[in-house]
N, C-alpha and C. Protein backbone atom coordinates (compact mmCIF):
# COMPACT_ATOMS: atom_id res chain seq x y z
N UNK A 1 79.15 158.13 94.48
CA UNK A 1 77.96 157.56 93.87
C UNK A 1 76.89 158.63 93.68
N UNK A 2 75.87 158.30 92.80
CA UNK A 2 74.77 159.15 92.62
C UNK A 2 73.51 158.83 93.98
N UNK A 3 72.89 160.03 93.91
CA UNK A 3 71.92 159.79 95.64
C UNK A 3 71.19 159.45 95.13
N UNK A 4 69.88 158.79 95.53
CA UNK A 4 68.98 157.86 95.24
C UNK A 4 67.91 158.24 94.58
N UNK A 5 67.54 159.52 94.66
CA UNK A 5 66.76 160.47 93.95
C UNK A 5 67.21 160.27 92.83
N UNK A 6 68.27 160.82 92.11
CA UNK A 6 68.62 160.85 90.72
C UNK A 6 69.27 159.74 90.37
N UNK A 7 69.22 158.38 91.74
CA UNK A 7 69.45 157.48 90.57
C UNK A 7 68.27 156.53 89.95
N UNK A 8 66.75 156.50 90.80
CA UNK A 8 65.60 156.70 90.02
C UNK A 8 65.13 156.86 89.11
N UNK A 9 65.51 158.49 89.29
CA UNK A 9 65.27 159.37 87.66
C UNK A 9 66.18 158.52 87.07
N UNK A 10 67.14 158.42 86.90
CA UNK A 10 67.42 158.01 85.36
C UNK A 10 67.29 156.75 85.24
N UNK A 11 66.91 155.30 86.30
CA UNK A 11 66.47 154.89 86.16
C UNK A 11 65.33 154.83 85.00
N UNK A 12 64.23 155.72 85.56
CA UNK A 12 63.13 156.16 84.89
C UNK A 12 63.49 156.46 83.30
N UNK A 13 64.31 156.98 83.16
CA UNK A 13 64.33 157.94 81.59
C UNK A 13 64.89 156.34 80.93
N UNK A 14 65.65 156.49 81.40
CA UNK A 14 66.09 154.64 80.22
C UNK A 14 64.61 154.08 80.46
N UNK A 15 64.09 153.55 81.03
CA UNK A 15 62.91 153.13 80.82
C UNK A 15 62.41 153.67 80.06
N UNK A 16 61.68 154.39 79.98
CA UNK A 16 61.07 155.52 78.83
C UNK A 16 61.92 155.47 77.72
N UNK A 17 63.07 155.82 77.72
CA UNK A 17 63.34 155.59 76.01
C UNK A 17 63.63 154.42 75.50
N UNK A 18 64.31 153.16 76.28
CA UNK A 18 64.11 151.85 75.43
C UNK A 18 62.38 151.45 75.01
N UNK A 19 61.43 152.26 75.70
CA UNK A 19 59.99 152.29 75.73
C UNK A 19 59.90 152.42 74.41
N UNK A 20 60.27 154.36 73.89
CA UNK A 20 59.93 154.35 73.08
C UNK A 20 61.05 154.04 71.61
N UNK A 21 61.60 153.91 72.16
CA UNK A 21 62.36 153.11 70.97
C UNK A 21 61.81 151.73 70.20
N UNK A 22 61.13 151.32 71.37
CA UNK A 22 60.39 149.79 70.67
C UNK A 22 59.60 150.12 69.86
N UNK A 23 58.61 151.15 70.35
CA UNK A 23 57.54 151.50 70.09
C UNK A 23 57.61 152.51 68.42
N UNK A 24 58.38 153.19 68.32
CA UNK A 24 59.31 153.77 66.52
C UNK A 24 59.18 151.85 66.37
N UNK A 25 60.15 151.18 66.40
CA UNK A 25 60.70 150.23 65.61
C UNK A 25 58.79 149.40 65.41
N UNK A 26 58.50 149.36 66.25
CA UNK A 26 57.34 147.99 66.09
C UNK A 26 56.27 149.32 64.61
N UNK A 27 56.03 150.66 65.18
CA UNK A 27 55.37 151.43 63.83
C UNK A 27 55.83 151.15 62.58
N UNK A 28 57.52 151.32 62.33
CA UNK A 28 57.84 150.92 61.17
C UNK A 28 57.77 149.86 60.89
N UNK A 29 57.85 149.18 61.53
CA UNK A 29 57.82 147.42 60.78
C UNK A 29 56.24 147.23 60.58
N UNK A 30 55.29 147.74 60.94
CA UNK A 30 54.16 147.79 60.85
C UNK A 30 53.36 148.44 59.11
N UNK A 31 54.18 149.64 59.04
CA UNK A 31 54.28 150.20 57.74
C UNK A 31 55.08 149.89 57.02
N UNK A 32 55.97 149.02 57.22
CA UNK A 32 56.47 148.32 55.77
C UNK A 32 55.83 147.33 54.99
N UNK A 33 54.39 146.76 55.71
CA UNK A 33 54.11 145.88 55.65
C UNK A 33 53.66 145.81 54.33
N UNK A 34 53.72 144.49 53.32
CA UNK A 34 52.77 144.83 51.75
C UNK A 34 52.44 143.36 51.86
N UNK A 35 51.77 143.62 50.87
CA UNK A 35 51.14 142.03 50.82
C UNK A 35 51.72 140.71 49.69
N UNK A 36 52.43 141.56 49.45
CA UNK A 36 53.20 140.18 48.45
C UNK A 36 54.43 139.47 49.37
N UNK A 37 54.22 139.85 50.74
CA UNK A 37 54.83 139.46 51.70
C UNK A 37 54.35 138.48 52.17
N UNK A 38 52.89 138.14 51.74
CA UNK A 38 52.19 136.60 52.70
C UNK A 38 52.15 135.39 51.36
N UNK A 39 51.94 134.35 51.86
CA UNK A 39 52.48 133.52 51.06
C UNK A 39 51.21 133.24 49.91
N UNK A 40 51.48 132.54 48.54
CA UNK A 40 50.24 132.64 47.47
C UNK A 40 49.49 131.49 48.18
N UNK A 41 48.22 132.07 47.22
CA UNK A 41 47.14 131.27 47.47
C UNK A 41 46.78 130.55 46.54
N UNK A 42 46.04 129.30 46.14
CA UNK A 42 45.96 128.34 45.26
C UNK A 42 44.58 129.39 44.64
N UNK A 43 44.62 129.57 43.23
CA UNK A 43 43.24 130.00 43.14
C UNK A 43 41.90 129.19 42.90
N UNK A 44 40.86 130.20 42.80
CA UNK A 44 39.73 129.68 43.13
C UNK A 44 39.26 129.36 41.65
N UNK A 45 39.52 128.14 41.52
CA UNK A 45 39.15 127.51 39.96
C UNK A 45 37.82 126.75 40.30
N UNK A 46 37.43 125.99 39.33
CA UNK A 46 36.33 125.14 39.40
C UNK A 46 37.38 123.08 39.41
N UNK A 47 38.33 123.41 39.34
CA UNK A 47 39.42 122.22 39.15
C UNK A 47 39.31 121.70 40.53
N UNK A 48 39.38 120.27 40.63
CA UNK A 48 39.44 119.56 42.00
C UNK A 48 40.69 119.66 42.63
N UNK A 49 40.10 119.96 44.07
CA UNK A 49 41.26 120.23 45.20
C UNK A 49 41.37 119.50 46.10
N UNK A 50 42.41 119.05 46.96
CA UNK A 50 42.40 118.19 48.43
C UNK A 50 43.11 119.40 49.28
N UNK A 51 42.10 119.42 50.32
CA UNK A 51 42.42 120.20 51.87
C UNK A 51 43.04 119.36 52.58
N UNK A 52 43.63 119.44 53.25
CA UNK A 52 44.71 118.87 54.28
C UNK A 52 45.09 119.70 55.46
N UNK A 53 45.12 119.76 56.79
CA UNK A 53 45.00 120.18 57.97
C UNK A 53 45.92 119.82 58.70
N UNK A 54 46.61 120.20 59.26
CA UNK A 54 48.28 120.11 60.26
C UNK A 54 47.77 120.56 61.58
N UNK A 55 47.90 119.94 61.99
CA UNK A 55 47.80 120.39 63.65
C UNK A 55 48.97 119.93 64.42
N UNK A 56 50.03 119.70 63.57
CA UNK A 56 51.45 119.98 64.17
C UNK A 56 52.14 120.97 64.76
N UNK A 57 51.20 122.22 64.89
CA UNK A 57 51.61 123.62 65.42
C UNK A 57 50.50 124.21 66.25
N UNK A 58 50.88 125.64 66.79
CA UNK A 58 50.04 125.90 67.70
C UNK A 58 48.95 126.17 66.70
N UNK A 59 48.94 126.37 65.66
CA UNK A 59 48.10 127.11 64.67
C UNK A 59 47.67 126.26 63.59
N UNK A 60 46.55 125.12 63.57
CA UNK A 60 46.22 124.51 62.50
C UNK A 60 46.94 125.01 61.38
N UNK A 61 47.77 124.25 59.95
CA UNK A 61 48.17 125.20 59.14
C UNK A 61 47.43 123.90 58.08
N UNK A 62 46.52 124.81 56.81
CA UNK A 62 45.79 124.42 56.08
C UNK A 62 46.59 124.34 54.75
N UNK A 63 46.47 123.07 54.22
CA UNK A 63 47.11 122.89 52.47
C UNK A 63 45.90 122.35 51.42
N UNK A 64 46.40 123.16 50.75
CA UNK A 64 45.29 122.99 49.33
C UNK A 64 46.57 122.42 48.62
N UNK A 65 45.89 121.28 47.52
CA UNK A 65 46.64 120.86 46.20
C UNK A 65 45.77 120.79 45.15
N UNK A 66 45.77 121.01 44.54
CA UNK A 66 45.07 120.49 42.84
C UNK A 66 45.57 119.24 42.83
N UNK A 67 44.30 118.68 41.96
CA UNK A 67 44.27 117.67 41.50
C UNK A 67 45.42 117.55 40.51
N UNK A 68 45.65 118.26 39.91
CA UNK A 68 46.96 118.22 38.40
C UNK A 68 48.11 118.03 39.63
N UNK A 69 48.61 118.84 40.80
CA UNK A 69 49.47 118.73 41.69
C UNK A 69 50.08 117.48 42.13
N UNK A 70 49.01 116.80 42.42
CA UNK A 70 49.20 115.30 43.00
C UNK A 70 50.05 114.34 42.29
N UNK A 71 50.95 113.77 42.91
CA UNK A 71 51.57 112.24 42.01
C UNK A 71 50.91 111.42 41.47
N UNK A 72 50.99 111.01 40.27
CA UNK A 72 50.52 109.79 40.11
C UNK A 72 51.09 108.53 39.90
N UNK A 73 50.12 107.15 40.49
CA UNK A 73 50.89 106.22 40.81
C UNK A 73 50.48 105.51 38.69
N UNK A 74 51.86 105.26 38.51
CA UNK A 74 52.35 104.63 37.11
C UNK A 74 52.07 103.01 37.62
N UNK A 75 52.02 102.24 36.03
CA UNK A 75 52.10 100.99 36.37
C UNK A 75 53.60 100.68 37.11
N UNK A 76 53.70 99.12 37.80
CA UNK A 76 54.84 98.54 38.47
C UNK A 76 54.61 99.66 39.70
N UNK A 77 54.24 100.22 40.65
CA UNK A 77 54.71 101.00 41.59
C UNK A 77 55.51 101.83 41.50
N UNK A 78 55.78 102.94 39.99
CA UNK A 78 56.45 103.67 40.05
C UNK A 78 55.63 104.97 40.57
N UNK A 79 56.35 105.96 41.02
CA UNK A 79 55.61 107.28 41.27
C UNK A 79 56.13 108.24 40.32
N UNK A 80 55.24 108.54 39.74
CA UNK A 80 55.75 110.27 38.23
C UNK A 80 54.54 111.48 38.58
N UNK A 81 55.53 112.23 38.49
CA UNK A 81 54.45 113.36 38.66
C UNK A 81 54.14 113.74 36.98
């Protein structure tokens, strides 16, 4: 077996390089980053909108629709967009 001294050390060194191995991977994924990567945004018209709020997650998640968006209810109870 290895004596306890050097089995420490290399203990130690794998530590350190799965360290910095994360640490390369998390930079690049950091610099790949662009922005047509986040999702669109409804734009900012003067056209009527409904906000809508989810608090089904840890993270309120907010929905915009336009008014043109919405279903409308047809005579007899049909629904047509």
């Amino acid at each position: 077996m290895i004596d306890p001294f050097t089995d420490r050390a290399l203990w130690g060194v794998v530590a350190l390089a799965i360290s910095l191995i994360v640490l390369v991977i998390g930079i690049l994924y950091a610099a790949t980053w662009r922005p047509e990567h986040e999702p669109p945004q409804a734009p900012a018209t003067a056209e009527e909108a409904y906000t809508y709020t989810c608090y089904c997650h840890r993270e309120p998640v907010h929905i915009t629709l336009r008014a043109s968006e919405l279903p409308r209810r047809h005579a007899r109870g049909h629904w047509r967009r």
